[in-house]
Protein backbone atom coordinates (compact mmCIF):
# COMPACT_ATOMS: atom_id res chain seq x y z
CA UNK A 1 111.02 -5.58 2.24
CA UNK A 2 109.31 -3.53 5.08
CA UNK A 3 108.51 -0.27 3.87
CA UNK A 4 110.77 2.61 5.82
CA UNK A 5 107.50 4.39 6.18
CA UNK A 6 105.64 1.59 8.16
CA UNK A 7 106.24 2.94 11.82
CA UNK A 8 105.83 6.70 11.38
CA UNK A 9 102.28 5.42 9.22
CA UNK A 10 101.52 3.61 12.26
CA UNK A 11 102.46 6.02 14.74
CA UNK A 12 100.11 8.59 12.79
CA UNK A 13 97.38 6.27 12.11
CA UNK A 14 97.63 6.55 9.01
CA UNK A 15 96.13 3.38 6.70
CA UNK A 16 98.33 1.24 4.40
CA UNK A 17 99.38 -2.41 3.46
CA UNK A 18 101.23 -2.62 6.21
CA UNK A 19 98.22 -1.80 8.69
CA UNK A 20 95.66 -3.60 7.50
CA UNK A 21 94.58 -6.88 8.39
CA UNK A 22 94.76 -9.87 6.36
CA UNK A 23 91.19 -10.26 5.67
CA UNK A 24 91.21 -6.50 4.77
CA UNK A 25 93.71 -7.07 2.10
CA UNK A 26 91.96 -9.43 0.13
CA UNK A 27 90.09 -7.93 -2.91
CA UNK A 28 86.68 -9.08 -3.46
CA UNK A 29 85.77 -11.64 -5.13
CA UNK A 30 84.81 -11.49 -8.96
CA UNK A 31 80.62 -11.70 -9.32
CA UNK A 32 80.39 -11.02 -5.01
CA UNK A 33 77.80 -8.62 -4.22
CA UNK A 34 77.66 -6.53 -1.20
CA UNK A 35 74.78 -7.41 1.14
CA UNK A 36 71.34 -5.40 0.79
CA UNK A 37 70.31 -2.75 3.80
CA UNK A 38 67.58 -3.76 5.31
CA UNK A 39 64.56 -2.16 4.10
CA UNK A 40 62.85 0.70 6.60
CA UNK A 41 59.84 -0.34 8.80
CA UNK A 42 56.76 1.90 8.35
CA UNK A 43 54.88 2.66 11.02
CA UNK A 44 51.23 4.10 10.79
CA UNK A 45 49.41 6.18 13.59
CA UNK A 46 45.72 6.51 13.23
CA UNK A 47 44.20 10.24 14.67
CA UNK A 48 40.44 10.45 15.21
CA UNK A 49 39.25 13.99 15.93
CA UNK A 50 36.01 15.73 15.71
CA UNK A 51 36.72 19.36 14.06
CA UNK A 52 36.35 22.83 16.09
CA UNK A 53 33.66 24.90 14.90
CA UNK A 54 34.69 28.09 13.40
CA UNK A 55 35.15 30.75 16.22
CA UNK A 56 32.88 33.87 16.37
CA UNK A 57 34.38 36.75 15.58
CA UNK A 58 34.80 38.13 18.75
CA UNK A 59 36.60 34.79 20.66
CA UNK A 60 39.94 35.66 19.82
CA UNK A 61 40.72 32.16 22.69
CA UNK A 62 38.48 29.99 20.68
CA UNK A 63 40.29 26.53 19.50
CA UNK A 64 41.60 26.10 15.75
CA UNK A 65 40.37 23.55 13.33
CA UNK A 66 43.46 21.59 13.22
CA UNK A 67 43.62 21.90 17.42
CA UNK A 68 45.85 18.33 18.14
CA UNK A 69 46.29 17.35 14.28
CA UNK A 70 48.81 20.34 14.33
CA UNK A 71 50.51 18.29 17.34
CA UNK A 72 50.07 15.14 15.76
CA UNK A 73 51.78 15.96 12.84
CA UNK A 74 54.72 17.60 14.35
CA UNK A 75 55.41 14.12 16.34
CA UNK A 76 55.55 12.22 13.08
CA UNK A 77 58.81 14.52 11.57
CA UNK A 78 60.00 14.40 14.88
CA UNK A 79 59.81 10.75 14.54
CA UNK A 80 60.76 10.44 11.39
CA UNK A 81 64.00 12.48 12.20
CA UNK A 82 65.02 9.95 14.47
CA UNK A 83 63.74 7.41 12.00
CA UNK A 84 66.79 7.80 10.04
CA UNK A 85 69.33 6.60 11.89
CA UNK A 86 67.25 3.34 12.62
CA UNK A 87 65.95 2.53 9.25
CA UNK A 88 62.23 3.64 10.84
CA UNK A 89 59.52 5.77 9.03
CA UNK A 90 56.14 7.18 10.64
CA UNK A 91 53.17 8.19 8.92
CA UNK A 92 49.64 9.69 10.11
CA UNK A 93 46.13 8.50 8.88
CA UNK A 94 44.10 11.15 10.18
CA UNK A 95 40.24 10.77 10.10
CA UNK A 96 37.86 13.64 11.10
CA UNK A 97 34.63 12.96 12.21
CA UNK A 98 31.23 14.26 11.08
CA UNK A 99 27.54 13.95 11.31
CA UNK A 100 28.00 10.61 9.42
CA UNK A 101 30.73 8.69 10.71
CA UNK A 102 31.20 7.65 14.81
CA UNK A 103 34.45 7.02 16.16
CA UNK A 104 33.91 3.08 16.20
CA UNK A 105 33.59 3.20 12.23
CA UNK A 106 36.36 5.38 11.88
CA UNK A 107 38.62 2.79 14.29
CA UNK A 108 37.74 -0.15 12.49
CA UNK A 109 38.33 1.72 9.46
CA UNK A 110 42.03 1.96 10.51
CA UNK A 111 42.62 -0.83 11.65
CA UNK A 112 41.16 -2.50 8.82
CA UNK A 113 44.42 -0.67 7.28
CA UNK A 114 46.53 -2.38 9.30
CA UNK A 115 47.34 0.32 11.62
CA UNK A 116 47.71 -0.39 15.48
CA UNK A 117 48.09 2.72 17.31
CA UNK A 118 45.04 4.66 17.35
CA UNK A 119 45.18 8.71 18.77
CA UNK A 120 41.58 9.76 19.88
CA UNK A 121 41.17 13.17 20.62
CA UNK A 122 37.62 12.55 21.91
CA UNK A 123 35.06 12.52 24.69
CA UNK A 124 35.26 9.66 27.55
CA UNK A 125 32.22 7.65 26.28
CA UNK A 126 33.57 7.11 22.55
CA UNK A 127 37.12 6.61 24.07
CA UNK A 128 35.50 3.67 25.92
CA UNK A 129 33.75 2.65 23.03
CA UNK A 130 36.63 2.34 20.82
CA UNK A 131 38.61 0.83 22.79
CA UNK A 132 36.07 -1.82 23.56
CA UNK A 133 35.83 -2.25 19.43
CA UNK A 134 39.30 -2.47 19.32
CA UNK A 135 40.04 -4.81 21.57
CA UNK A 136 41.86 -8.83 21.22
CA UNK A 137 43.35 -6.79 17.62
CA UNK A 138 46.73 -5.74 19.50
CA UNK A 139 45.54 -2.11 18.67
CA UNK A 140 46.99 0.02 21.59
CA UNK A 141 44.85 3.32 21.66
CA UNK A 142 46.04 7.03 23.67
CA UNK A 143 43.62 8.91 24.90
CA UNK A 144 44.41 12.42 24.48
CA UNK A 145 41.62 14.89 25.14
CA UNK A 146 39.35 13.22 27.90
CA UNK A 147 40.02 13.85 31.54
CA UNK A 148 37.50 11.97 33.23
CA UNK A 149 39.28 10.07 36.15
CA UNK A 150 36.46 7.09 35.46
CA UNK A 151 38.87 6.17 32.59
CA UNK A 152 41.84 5.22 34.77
CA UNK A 153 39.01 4.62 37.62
CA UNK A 154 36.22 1.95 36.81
CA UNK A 155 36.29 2.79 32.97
CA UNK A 156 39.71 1.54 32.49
CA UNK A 157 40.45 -0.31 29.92
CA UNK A 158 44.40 -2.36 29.67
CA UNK A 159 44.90 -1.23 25.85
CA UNK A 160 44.45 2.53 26.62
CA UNK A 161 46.92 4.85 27.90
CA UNK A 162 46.05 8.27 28.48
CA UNK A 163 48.48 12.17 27.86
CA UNK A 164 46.31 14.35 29.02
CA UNK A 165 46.26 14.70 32.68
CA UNK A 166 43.07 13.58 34.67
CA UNK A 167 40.91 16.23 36.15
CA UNK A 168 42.64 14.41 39.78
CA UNK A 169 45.65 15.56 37.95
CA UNK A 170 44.77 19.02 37.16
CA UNK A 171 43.17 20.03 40.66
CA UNK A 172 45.83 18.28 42.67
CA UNK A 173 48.70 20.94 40.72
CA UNK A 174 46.06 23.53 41.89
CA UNK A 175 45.80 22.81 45.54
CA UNK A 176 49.77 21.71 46.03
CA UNK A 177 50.33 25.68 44.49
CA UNK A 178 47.17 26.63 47.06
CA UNK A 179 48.44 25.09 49.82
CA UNK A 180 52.32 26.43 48.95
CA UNK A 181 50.45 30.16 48.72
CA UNK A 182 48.87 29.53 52.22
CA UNK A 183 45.25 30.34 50.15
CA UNK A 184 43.29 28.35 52.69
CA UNK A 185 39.84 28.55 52.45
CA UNK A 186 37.20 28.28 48.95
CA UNK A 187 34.50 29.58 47.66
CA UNK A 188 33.41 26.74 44.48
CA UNK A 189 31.06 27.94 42.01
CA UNK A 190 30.30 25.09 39.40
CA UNK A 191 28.32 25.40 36.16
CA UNK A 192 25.41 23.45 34.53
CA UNK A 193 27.29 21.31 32.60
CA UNK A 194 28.67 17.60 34.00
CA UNK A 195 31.89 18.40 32.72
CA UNK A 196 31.58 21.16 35.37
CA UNK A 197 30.40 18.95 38.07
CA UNK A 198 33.01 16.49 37.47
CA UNK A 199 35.47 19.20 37.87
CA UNK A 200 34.04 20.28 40.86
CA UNK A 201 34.11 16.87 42.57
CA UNK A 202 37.29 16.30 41.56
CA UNK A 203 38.59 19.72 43.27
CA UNK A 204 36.57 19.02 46.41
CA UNK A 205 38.65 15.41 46.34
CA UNK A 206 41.96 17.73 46.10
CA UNK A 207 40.77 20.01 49.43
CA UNK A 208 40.57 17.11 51.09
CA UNK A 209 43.66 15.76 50.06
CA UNK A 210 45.34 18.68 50.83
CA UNK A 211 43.70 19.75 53.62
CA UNK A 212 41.99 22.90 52.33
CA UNK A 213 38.76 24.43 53.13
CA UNK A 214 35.59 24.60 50.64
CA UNK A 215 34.10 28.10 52.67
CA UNK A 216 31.29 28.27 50.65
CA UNK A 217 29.50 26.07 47.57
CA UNK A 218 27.13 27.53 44.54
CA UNK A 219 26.09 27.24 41.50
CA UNK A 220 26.02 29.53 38.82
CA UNK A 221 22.99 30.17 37.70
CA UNK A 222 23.59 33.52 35.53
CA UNK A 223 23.89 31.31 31.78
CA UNK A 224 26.85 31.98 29.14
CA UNK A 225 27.64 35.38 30.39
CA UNK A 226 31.52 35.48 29.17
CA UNK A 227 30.07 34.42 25.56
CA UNK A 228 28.03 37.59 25.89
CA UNK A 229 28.73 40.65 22.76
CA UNK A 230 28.17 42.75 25.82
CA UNK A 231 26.69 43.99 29.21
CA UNK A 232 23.74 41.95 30.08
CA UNK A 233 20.99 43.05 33.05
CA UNK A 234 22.15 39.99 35.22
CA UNK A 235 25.62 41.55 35.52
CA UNK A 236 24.73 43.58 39.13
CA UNK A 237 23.38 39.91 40.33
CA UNK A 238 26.33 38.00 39.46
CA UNK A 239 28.30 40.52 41.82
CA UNK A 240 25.67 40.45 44.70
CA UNK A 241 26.25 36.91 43.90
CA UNK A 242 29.62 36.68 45.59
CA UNK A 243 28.39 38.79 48.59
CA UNK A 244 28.53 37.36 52.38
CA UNK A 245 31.09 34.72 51.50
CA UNK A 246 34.45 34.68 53.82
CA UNK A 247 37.35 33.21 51.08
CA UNK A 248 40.66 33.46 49.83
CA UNK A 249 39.88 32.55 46.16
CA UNK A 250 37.21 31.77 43.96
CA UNK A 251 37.32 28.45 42.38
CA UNK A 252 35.40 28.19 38.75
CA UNK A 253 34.15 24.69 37.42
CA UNK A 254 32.87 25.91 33.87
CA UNK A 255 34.44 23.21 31.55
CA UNK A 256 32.58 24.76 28.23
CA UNK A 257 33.97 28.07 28.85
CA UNK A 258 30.42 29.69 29.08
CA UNK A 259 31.12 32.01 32.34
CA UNK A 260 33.78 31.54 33.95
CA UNK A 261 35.67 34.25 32.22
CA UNK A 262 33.41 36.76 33.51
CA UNK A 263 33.74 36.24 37.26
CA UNK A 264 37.38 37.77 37.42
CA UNK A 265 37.19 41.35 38.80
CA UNK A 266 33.43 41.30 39.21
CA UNK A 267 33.31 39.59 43.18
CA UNK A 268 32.48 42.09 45.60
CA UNK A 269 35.69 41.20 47.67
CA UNK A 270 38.66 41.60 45.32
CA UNK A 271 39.68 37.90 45.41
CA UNK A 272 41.63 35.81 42.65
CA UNK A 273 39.89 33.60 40.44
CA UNK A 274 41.16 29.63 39.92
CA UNK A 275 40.24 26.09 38.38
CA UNK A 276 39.01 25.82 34.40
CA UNK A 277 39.62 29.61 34.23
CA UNK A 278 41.77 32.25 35.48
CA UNK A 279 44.54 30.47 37.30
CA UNK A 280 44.73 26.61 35.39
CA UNK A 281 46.50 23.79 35.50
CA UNK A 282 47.23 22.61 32.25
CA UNK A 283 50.00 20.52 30.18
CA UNK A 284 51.27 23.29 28.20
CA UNK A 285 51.36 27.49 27.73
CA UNK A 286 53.15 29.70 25.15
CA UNK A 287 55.13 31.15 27.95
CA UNK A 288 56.29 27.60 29.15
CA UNK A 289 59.98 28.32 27.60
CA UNK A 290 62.24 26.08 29.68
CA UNK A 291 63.80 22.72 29.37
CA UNK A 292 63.99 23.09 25.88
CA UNK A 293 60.43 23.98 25.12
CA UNK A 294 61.23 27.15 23.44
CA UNK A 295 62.61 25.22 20.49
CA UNK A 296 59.17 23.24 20.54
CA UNK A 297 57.30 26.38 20.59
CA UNK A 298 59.71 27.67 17.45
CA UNK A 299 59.36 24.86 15.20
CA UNK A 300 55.47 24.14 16.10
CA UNK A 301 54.95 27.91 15.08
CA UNK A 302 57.09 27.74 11.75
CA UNK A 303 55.15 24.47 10.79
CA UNK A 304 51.28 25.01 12.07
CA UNK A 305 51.82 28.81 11.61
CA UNK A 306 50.07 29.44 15.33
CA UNK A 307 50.89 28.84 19.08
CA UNK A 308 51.12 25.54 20.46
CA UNK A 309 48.14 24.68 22.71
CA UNK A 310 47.32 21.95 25.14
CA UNK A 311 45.85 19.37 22.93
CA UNK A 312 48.90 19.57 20.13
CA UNK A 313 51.07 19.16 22.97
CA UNK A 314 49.09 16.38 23.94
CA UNK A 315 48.41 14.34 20.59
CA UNK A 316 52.28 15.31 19.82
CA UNK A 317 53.61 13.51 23.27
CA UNK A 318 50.92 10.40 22.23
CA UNK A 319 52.98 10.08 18.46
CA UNK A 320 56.39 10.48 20.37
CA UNK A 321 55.83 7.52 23.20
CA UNK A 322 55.30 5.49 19.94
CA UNK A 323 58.36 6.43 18.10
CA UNK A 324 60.79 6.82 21.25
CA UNK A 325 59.43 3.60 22.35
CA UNK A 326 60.08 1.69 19.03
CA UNK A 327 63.66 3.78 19.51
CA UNK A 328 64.54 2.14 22.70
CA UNK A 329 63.10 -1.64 21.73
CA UNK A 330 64.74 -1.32 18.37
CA UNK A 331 61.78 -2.50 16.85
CA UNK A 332 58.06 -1.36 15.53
CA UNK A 333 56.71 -4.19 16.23
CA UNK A 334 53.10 -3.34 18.06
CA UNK A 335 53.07 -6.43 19.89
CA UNK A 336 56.41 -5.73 21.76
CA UNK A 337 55.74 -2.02 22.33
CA UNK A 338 52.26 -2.23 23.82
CA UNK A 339 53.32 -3.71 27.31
CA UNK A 340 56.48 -1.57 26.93
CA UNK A 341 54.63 1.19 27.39
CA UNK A 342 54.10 0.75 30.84
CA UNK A 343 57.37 -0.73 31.72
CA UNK A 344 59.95 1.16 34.16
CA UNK A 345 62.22 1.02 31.34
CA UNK A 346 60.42 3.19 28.94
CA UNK A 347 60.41 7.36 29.44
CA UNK A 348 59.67 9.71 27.27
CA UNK A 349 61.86 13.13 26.96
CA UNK A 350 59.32 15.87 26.84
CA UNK A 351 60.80 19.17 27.28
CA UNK A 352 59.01 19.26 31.30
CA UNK A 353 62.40 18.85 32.95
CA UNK A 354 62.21 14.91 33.86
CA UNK A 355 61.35 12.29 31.47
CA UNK A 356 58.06 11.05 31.48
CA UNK A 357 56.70 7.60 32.43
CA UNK A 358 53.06 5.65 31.97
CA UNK A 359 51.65 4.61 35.47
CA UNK A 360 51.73 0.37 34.88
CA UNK A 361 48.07 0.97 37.66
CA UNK A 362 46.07 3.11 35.16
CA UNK A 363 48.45 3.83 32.13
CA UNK A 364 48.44 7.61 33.22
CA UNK A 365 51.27 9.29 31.55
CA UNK A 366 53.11 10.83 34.91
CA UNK A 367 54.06 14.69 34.07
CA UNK A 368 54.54 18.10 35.71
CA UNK A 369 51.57 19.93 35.56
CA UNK A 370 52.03 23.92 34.71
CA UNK A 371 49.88 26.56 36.96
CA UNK A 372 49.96 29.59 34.85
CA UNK A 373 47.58 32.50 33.70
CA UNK A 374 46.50 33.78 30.28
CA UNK A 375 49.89 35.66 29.60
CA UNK A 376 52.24 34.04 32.01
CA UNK A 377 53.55 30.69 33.98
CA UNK A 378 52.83 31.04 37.32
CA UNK A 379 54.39 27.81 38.66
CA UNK A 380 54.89 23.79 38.29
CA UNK A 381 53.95 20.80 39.68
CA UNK A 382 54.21 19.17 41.70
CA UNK A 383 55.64 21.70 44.40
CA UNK A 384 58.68 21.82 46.49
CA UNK A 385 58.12 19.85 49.27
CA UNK A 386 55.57 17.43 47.94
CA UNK A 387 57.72 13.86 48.64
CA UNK A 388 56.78 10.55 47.29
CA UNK A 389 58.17 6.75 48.01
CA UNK A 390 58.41 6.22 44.06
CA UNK A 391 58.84 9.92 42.55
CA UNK A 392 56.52 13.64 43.82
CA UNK A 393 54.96 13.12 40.17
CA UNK A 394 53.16 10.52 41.59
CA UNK A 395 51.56 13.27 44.42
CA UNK A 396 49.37 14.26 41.33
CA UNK A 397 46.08 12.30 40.86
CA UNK A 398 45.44 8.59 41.87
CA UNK A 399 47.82 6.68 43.56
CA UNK A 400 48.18 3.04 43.66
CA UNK A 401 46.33 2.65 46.98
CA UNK A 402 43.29 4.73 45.57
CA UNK A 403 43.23 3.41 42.38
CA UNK A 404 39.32 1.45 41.54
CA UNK A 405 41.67 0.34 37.81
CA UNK A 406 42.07 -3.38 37.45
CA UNK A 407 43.19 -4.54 34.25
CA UNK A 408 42.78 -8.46 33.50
């Protein structure tokens, strides 16, 4: 007979008997077992880095030693968080480099793990050369720490993507915040270094792009005053230096930090000071606190025990396209995420407001770029007002037209 309590049981929800299905009612079978979970997938991420030098004493600025592992590592809980709900696990092989081991050896040391995602925090040439190494192994590498637009230009290469923003990148941010500021007209002082000419051919690019003036053009010639201990006799002729020059701002192109530091407040006309120091454009700033990033600033401190810099925020955002990607495929497999990458499809939340994207032209990650100082954000781009036909990210570095990339 039908149990008086069958309606109010079903009216509450309640399970029972007389709400279960047939198949539900059934009890199991004597010597069934219940079916295995599928075992996690691993997922290794090689990191090749060359170690900071110890700072002097007296550069409070200079880089850590763990500058980008820090970042790294970060990404891999992050991923591994996520991990858990899709039976996924990360893990980091990192390899330093030294006096006698190149970057090639240490690739095909990883990959003769196994491992097919290689992070290189390294120079443009050994980026090149690894991924040339690396290449017919399905090994997809992400070029973290070189901005050299040759590397999405003529240097391209189909199984590198690059985080850090091209120097066309960088300069571009400057000029849209230049032109925004009504700061017109240039004076561009670039260093010894090529680093420093690259940078200054890559701003002269942006004037032209955004219609701004370059008033004046020298070079400094004064040698490492900012690393200076203290006053030096060529101080009164880096002043005089800056003398007959009609400009709005000063525009540095000293990529090894040897002087530009020291032209602030020393021009004879009080002018700002812009490019690789005093005003930058740069992926990332303690003071960038918005779209979440505070809680990325929190946890990086409580696990690296220091600020967050550029390069961890790089070499983190290289780990997470690899673990949001194998989040949205449902799968680790390398061979299905490496033309994902650069797929409409795939974005990559990275506390900038809008998620980010990999150009499919020259695998540049697309990202706001942050104008700030050394203790505050000063603004973001790309600007108000700066329209494109895809998305305004895209009004930052090469576009499609311009590009000189073609992958195979």
């Amino acid at each position: 007979m039908r149990s008086p309590l069958a309606p109010l049981a079903l009216i509450l929800g309640l399970g029972g008997p007389w709400c279960l299905p047939a198949t539900a009612q059934e009890p199991a079978r004597s010597g069934e077992a219940a079916a295995p979970a599928p075992a996690a997938t691993e997922t290794r991420v090689g990191l090749i880095y060359r170690p900071e030098l110890a700072p002097s004493s007296y550069d409070a600025e200079a880089a850590p030693e763990d500058e980008g592992v820090a970042g790294a590592r970060m990404a891999i809980k992050d991923n591994n968080t996520t991990g858990r709900f899709t039976r996924q696990t990360y893990a980091l092989d990192e390899i330093a480099l030294d006096a006698t081991k190149g970057a090639v050896a240490a690739a095909e040391d990883l990959t003769g793990r196994g491992i097919k995602f290689l992070v290189l925090a390294l120079p443009a040439d050994e980026v090149v050369a690894v991924a040339d190494a690396v290449k017919g192994e399905g090994v997809t590498v992400f070029n973290v720490a070189a901005p050299d637009d040759r590397l999405r230009g003529a240097d391209c290469r189909k199984n590198v993507f690059h985080v850090v923003p091209s120097r066309a990148m960088q300069t571009d941010a400057l000029a849209q915040f230049f032109t925004l500021m009504r700061w017109r007209k240039m004076f561009l002082i670039t260093g010894p270094q090529d680093g420093d000419r690259l940078y200054a051919e890559a701003f002269k690019n942006s004037a032209r792009k955004f219609n701004l003036k370059i008033a004046a053009e020298k070079p400094w010639t004064f040698g490492p005053l900012a690393k200076a201990r203290g006053d030096t006799p060529t101080r009164s002729e880096a002043m005089v230096f800056t003398r007959g020059v009609d400009y709005d701002l000063a525009i540095v192109a000293d990529e090894a930090n040897d002087w530009g530091d020291y032209v602030p407040f020393r021009t004879v006309d009080p002018r700002p000071v812009a490019g690789t120091q005093g005003l930058i454009a740069t992926t990332w700033h303690p003071t960038l606190e918005t779209w979440g990033a505070a809680q990325a600033q929190n946890r990086f401190r409580r696990q690296a025990g220091r600020l967050m810099r550029p390069l961890d925020y790089q070499a983190w955002a290289a780990v997470r396209s690899i673990g949001e990607a194998a989040t949205q495929k449902k799968t680790a497999d390398p061979a299905v995420l490496a033309p994902y990458f650069a797929e409409p499809a795939f974005s990559l939340p990275a506390y900038k407001g809008v998620s980010l994207t990999y150009r499919p032209w020259d695998h540049q990650l697309r990202q706001p770029v942050i104008v700030v100082q050394p203790k505050a954000m000063v603004s973001v781009a790309p600007e108000q007002g700066f329209t494109h036909q895809r998305t305004p990210l895209d009004t930052l570095g090469i576009d499609l037209p311009e590009t000189t990339c073609k992958f195979p």
